[in-house]
PDB file of N, CA and C in Angstrom:
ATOM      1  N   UNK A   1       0.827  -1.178   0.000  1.00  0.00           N
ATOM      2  CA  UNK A   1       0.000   0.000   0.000  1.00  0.00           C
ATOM      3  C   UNK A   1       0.877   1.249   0.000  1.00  0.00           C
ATOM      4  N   UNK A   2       0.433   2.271  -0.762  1.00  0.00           N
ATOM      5  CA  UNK A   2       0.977   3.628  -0.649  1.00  0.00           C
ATOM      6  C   UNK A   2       0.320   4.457   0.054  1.00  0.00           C
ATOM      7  N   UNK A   3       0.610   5.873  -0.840  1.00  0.00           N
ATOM      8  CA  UNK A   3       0.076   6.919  -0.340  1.00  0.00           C
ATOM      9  C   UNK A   3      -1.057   6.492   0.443  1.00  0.00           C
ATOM     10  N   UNK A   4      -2.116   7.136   1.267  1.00  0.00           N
ATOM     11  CA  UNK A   4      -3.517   6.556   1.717  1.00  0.00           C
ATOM     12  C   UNK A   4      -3.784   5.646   1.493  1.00  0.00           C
ATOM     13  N   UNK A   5      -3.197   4.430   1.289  1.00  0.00           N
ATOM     14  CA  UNK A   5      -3.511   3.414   1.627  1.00  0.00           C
ATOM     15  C   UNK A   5      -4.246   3.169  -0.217  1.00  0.00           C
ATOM     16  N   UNK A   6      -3.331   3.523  -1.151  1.00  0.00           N
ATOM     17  CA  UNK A   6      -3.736   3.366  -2.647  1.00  0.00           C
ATOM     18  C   UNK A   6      -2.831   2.519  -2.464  1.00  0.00           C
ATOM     19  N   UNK A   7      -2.769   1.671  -3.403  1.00  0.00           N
ATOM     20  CA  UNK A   7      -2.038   0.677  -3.519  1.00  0.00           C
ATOM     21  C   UNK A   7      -1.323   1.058  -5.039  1.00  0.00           C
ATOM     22  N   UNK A   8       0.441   0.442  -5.417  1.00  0.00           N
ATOM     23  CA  UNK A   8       0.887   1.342  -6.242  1.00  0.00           C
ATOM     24  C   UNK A   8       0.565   0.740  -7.736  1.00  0.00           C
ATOM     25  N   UNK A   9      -0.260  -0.954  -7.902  1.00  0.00           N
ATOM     26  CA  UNK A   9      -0.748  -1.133  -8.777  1.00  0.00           C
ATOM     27  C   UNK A   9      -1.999  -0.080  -9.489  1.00  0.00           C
ATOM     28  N   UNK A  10      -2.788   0.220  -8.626  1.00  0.00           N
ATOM     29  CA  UNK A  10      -3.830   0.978  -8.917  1.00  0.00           C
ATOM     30  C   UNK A  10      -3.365   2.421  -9.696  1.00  0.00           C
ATOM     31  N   UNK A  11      -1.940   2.899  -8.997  1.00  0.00           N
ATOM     32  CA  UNK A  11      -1.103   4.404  -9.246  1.00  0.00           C
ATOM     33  C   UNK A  11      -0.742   3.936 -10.729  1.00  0.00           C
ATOM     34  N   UNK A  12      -0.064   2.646 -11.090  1.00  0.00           N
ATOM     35  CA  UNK A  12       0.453   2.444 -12.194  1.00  0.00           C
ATOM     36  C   UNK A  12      -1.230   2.455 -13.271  1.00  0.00           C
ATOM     37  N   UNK A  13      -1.862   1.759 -12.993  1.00  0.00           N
ATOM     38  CA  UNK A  13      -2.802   1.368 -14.195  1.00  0.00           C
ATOM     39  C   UNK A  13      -3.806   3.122 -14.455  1.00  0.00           C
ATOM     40  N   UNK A  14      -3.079   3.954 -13.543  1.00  0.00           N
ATOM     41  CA  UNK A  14      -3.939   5.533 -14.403  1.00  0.00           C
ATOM     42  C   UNK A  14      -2.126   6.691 -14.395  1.00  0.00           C
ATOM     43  N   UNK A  15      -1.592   5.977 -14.367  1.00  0.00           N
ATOM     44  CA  UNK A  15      -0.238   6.990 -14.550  1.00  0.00           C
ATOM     45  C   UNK A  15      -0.540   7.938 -15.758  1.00  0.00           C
ATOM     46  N   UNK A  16      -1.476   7.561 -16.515  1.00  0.00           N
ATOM     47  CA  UNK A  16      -1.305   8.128 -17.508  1.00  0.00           C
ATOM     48  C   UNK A  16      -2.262   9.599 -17.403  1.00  0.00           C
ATOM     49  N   UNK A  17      -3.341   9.608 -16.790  1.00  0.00           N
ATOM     50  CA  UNK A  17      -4.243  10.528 -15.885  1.00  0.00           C
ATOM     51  C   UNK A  17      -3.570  11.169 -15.032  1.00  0.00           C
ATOM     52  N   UNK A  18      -2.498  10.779 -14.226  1.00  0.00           N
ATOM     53  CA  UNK A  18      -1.793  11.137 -13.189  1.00  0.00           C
ATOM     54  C   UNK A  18      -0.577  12.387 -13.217  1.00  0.00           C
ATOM     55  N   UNK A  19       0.010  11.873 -14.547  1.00  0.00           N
ATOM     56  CA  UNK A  19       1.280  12.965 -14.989  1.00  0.00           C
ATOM     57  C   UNK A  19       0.902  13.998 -15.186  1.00  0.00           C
ATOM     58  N   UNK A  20       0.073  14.203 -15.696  1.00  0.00           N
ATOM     59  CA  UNK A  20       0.157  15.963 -15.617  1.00  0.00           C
ATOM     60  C   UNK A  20      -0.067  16.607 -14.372  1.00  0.00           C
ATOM     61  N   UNK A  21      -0.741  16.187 -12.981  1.00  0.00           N
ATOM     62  CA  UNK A  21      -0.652  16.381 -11.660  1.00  0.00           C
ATOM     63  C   UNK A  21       0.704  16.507 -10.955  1.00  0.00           C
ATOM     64  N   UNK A  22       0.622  15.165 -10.957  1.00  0.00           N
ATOM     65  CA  UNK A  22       2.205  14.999 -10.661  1.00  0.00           C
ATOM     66  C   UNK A  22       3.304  15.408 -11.308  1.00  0.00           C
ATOM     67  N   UNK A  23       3.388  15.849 -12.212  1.00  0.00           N
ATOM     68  CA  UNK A  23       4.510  16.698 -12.671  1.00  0.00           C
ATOM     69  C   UNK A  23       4.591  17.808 -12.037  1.00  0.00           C
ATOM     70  N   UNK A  24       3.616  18.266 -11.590  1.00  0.00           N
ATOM     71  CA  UNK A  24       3.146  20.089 -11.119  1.00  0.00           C
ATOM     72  C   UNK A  24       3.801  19.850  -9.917  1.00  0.00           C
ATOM     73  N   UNK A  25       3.387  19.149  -9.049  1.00  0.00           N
ATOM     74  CA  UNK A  25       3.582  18.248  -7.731  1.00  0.00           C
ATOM     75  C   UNK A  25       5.384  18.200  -7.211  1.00  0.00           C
ATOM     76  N   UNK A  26       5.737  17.207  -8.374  1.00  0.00           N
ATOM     77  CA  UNK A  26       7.151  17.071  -8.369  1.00  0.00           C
ATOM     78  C   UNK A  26       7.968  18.750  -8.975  1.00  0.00           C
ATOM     79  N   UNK A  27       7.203  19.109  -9.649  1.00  0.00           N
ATOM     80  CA  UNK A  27       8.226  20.651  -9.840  1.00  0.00           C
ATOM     81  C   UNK A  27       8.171  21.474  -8.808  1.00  0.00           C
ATOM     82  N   UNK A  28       6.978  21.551  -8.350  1.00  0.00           N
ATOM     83  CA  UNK A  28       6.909  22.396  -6.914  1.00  0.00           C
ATOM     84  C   UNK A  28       7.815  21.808  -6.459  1.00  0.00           C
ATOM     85  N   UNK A  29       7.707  20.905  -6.076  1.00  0.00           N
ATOM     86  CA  UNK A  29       8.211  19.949  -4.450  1.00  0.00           C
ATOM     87  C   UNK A  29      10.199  20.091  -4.892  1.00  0.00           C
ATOM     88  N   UNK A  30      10.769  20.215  -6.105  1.00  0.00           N
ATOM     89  CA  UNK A  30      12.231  20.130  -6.151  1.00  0.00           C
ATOM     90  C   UNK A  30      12.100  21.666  -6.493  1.00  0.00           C
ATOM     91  N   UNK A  31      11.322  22.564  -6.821  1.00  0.00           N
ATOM     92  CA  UNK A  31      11.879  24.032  -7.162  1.00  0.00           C
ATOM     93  C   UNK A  31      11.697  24.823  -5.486  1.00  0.00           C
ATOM     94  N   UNK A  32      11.150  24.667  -4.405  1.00  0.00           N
ATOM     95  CA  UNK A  32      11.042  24.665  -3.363  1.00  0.00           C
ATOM     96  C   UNK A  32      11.749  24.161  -2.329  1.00  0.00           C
ATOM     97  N   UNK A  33      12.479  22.932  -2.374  1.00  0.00           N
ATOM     98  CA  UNK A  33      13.128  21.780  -1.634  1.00  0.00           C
ATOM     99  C   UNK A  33      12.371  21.498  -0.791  1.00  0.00           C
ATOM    100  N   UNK A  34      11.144  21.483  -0.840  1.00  0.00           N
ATOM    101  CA  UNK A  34      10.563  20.524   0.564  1.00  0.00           C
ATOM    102  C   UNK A  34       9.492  19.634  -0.219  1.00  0.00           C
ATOM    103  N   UNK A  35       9.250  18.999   1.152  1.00  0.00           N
ATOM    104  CA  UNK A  35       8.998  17.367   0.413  1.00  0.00           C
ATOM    105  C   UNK A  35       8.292  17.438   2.005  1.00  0.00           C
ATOM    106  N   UNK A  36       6.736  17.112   2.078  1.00  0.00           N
ATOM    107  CA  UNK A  36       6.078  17.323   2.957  1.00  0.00           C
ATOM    108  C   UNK A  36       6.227  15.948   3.650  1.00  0.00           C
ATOM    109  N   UNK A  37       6.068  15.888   5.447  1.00  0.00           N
ATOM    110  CA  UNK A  37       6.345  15.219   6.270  1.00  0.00           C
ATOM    111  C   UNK A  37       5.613  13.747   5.954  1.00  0.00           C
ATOM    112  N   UNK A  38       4.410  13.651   5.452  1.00  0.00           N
ATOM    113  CA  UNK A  38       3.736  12.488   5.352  1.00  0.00           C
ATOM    114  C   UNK A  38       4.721  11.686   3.896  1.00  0.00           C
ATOM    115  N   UNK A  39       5.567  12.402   3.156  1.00  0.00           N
ATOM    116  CA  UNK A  39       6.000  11.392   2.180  1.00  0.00           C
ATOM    117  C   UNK A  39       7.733  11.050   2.636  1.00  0.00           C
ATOM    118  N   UNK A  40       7.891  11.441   3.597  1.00  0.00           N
ATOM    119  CA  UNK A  40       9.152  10.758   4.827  1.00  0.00           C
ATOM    120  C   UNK A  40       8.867  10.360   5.256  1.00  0.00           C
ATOM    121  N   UNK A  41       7.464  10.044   5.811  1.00  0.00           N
ATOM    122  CA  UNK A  41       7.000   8.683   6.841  1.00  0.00           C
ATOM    123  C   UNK A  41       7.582   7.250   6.317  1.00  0.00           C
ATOM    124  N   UNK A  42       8.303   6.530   7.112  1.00  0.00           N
ATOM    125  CA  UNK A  42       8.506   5.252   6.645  1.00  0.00           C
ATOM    126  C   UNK A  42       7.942   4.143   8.085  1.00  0.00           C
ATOM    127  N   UNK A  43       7.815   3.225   7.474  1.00  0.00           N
ATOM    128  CA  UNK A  43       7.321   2.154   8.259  1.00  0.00           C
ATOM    129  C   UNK A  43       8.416   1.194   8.374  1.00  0.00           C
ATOM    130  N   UNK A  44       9.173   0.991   8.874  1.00  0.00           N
ATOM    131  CA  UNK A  44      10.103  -0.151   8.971  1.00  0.00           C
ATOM    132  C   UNK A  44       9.898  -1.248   9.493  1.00  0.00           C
ATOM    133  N   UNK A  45      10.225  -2.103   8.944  1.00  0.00           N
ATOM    134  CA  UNK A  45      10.078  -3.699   9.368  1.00  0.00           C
ATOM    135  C   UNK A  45      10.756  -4.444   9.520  1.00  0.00           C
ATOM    136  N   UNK A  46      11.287  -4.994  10.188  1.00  0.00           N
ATOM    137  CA  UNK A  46      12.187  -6.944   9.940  1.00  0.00           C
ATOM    138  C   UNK A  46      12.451  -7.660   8.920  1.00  0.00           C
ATOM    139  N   UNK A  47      13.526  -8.022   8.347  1.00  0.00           N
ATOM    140  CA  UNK A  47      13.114  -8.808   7.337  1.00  0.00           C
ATOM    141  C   UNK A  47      14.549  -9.726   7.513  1.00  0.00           C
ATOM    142  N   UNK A  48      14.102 -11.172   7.522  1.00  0.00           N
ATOM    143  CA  UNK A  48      14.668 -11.833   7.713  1.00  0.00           C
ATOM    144  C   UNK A  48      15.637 -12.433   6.555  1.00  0.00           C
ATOM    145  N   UNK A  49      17.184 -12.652   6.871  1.00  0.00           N
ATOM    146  CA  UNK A  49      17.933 -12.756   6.126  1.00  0.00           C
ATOM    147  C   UNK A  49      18.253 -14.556   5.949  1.00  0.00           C
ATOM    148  N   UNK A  50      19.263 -14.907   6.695  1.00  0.00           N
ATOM    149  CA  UNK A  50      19.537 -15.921   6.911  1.00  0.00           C
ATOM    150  C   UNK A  50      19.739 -16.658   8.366  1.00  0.00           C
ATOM    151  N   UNK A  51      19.670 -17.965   8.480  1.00  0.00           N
ATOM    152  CA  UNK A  51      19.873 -18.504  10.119  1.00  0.00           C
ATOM    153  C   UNK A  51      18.401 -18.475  10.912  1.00  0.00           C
ATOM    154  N   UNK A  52      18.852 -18.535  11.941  1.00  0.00           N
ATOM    155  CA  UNK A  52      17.698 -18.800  13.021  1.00  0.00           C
ATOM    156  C   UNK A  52      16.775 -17.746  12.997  1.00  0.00           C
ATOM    157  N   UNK A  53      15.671 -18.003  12.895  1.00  0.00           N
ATOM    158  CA  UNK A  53      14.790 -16.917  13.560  1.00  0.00           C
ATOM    159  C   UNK A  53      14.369 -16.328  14.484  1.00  0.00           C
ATOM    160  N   UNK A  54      15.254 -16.960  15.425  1.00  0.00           N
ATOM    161  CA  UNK A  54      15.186 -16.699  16.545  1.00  0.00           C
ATOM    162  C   UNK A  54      15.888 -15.665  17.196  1.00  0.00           C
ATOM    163  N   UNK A  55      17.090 -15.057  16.075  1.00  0.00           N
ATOM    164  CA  UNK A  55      18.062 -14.381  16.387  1.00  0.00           C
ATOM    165  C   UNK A  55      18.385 -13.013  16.015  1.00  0.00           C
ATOM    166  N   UNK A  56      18.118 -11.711  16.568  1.00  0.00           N
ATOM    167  CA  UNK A  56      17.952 -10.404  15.489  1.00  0.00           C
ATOM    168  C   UNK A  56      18.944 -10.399  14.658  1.00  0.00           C
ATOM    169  N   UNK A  57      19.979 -10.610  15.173  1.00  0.00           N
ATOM    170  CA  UNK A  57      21.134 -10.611  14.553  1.00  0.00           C
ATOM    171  C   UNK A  57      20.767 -10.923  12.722  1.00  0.00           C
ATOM    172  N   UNK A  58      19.991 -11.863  12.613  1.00  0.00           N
ATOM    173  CA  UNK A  58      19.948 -12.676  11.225  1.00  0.00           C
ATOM    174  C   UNK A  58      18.219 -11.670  10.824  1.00  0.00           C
ATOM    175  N   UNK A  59      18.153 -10.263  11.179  1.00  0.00           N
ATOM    176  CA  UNK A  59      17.378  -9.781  10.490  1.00  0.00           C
ATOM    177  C   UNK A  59      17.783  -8.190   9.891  1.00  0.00           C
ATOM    178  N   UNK A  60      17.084  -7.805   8.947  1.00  0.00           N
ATOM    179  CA  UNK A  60      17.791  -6.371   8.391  1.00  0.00           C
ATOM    180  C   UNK A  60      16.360  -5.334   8.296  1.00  0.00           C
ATOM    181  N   UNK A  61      16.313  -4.349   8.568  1.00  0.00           N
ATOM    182  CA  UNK A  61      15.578  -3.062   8.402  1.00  0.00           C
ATOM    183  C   UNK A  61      15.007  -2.877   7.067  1.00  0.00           C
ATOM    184  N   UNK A  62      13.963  -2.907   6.881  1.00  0.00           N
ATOM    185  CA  UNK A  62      13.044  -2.455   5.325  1.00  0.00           C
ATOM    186  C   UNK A  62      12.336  -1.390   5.749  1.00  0.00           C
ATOM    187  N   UNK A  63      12.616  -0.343   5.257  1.00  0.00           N
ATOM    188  CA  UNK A  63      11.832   1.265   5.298  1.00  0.00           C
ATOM    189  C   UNK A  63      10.561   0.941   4.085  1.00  0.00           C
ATOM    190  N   UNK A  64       9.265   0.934   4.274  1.00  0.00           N
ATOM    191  CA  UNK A  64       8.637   1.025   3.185  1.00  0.00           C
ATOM    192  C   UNK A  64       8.325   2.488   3.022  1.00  0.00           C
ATOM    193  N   UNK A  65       8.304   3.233   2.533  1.00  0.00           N
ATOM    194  CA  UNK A  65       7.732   4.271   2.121  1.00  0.00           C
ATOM    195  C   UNK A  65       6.574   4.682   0.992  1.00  0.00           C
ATOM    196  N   UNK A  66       5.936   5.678   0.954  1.00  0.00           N
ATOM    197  CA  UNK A  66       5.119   5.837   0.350  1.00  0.00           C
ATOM    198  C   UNK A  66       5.548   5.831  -1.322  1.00  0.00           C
ATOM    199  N   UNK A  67       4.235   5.540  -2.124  1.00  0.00           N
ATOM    200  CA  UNK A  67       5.060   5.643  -3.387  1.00  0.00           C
ATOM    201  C   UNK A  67       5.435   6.692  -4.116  1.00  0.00           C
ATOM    202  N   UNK A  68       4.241   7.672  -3.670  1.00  0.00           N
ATOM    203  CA  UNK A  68       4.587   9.408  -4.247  1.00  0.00           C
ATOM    204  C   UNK A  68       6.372   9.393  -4.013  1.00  0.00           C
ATOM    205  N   UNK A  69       6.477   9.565  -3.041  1.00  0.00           N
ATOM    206  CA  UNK A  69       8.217   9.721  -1.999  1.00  0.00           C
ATOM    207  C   UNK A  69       8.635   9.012  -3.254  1.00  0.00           C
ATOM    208  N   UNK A  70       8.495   7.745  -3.063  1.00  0.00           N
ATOM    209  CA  UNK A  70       9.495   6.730  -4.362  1.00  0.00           C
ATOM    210  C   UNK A  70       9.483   7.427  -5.281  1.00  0.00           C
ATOM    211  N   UNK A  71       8.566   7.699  -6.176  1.00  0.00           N
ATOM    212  CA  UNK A  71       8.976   8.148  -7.229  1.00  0.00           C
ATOM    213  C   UNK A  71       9.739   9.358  -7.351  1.00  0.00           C
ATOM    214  N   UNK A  72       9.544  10.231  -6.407  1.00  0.00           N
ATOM    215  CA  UNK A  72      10.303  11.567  -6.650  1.00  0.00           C
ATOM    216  C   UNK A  72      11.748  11.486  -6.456  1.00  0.00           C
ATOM    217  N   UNK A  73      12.047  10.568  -5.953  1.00  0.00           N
ATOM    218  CA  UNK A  73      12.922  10.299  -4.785  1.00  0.00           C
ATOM    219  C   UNK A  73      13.944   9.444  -6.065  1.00  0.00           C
ATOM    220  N   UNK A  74      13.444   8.800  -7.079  1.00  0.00           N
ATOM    221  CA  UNK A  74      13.823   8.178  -8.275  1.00  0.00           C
ATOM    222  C   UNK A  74      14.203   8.697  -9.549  1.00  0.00           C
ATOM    223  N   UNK A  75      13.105  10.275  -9.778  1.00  0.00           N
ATOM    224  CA  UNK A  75      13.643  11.422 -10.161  1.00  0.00           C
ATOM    225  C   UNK A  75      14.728  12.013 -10.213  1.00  0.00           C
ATOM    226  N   UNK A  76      14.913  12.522  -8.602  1.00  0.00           N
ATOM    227  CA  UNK A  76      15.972  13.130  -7.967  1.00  0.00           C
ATOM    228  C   UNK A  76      17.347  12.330  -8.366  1.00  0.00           C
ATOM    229  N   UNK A  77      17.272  11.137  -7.997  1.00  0.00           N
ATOM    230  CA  UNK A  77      18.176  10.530  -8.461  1.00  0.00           C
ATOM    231  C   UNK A  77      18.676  10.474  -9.720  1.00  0.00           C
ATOM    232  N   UNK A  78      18.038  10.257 -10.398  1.00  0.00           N
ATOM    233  CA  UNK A  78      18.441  10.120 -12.024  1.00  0.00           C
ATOM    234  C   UNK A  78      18.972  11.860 -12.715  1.00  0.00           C
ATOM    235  N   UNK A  79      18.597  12.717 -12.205  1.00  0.00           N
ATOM    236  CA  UNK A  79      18.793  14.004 -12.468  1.00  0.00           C
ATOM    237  C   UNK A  79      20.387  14.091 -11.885  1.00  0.00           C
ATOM    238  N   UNK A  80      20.396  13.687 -10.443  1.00  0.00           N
ATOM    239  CA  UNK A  80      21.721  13.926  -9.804  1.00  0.00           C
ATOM    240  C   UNK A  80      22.441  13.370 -10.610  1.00  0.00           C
ATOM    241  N   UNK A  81      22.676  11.961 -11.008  1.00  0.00           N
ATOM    242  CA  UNK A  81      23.449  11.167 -11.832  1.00  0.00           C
ATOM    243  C   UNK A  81      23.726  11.441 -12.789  1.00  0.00           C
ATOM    244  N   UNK A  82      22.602  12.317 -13.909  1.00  0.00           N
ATOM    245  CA  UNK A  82      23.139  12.830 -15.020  1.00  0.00           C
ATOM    246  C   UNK A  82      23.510  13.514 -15.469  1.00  0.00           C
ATOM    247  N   UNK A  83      23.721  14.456 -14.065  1.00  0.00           N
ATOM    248  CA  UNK A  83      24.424  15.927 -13.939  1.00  0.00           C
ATOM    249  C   UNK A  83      26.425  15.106 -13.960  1.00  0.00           C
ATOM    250  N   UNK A  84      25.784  14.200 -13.021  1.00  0.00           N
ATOM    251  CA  UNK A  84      27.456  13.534 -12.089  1.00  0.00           C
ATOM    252  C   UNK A  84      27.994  13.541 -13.784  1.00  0.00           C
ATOM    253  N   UNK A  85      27.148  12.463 -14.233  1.00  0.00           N
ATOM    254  CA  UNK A  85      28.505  11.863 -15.647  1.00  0.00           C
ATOM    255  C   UNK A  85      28.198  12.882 -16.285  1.00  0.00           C
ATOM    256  N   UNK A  86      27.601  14.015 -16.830  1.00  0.00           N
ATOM    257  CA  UNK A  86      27.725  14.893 -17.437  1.00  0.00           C
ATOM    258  C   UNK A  86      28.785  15.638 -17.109  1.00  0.00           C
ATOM    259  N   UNK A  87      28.850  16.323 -16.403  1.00  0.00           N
ATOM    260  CA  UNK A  87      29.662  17.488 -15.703  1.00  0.00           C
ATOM    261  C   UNK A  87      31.248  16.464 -15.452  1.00  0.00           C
ATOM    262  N   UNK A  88      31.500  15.282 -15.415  1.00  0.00           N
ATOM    263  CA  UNK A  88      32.533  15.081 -14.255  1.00  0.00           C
ATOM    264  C   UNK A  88      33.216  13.958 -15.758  1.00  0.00           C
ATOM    265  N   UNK A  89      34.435  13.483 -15.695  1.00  0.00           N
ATOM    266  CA  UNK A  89      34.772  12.407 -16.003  1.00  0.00           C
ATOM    267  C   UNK A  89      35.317  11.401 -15.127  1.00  0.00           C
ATOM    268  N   UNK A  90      34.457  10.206 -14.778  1.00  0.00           N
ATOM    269  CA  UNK A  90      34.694   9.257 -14.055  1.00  0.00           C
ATOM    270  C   UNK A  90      35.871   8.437 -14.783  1.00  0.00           C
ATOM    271  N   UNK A  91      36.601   7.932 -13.476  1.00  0.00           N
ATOM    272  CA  UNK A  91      37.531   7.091 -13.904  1.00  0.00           C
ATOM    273  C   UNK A  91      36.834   5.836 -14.256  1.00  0.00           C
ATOM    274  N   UNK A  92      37.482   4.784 -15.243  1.00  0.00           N
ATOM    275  CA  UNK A  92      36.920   3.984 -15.668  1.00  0.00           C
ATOM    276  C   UNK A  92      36.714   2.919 -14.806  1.00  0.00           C
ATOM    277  N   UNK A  93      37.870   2.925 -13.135  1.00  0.00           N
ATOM    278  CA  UNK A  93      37.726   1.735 -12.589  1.00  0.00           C
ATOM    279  C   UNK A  93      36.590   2.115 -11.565  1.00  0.00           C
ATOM    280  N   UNK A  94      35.975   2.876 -11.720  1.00  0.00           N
ATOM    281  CA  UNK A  94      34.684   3.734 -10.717  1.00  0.00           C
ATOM    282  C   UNK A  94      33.370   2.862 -11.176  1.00  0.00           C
ATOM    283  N   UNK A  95      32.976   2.168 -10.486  1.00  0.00           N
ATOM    284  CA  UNK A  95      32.197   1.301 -10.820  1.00  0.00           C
ATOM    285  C   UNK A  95      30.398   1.082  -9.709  1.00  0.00           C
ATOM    286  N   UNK A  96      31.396   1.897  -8.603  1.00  0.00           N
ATOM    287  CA  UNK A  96      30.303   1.516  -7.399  1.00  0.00           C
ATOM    288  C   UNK A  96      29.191   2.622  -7.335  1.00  0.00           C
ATOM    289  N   UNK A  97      28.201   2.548  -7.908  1.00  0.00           N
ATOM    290  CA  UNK A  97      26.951   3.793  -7.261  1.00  0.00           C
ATOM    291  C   UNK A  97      26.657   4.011  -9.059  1.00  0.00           C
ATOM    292  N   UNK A  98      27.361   3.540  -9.848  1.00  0.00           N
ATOM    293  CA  UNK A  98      27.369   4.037 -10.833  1.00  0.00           C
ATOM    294  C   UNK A  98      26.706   3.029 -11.455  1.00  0.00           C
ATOM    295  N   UNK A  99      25.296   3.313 -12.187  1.00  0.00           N
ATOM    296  CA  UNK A  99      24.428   2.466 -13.638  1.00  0.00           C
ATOM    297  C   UNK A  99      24.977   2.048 -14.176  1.00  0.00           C
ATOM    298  N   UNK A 100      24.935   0.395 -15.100  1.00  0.00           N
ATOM    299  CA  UNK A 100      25.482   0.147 -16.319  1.00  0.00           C
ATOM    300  C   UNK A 100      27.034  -0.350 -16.115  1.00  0.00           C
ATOM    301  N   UNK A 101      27.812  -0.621 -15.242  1.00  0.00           N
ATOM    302  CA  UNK A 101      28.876  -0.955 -14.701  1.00  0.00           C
ATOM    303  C   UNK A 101      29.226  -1.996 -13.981  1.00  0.00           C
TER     304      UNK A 101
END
């Protein structure tokens, strides 16, 4: 479940209804820098890796967050990145954080 409790299948099958909102949404929200408190809410959970279950040790932290957040948040990213290899020349043995590598 996302935002209010939409679920993000439902977000995908009208994305197409949706973008022109959400574009407005996401330009505000990065020409402003804020990003309102309900789409930083995360819910974290347990999630079990390997070994006993009995043992925290053998569990790791899952933040779910909302999906609005995700997506912007996926945006942001891809913008930062294509500023990075634009602007910068990475060395070729630079491999970590970096797409396609």
């Amino acid at each position: 479940m996302g935002l209010h409790n939409i679920p993000g299948c439902l977000l995908n099958s009208v994305k197409h209804d949706l973008s022109g909102p959400l574009e407005l949404l996401f330009t505000c929200t990065l020409q402003t820098c804020f990003m309102p408190p309900e789409w930083r809410t995360a819910t974290v959970i347990p999630l079990h890796k390997v070994g006993p279950s009995t043992h925290t040790v053998n569990y790791r932290p899952i933040s779910l967050t909302r999906n609005i957040c995700k997506a912007i948040e996926r945006i942001s990213m891809e913008m930062i990145n294509s500023d990075i290899v634009n602007l910068l020349t990475l060395n070729p043995s630079q491999f970590g954080f970096v797409g396609g590598r």
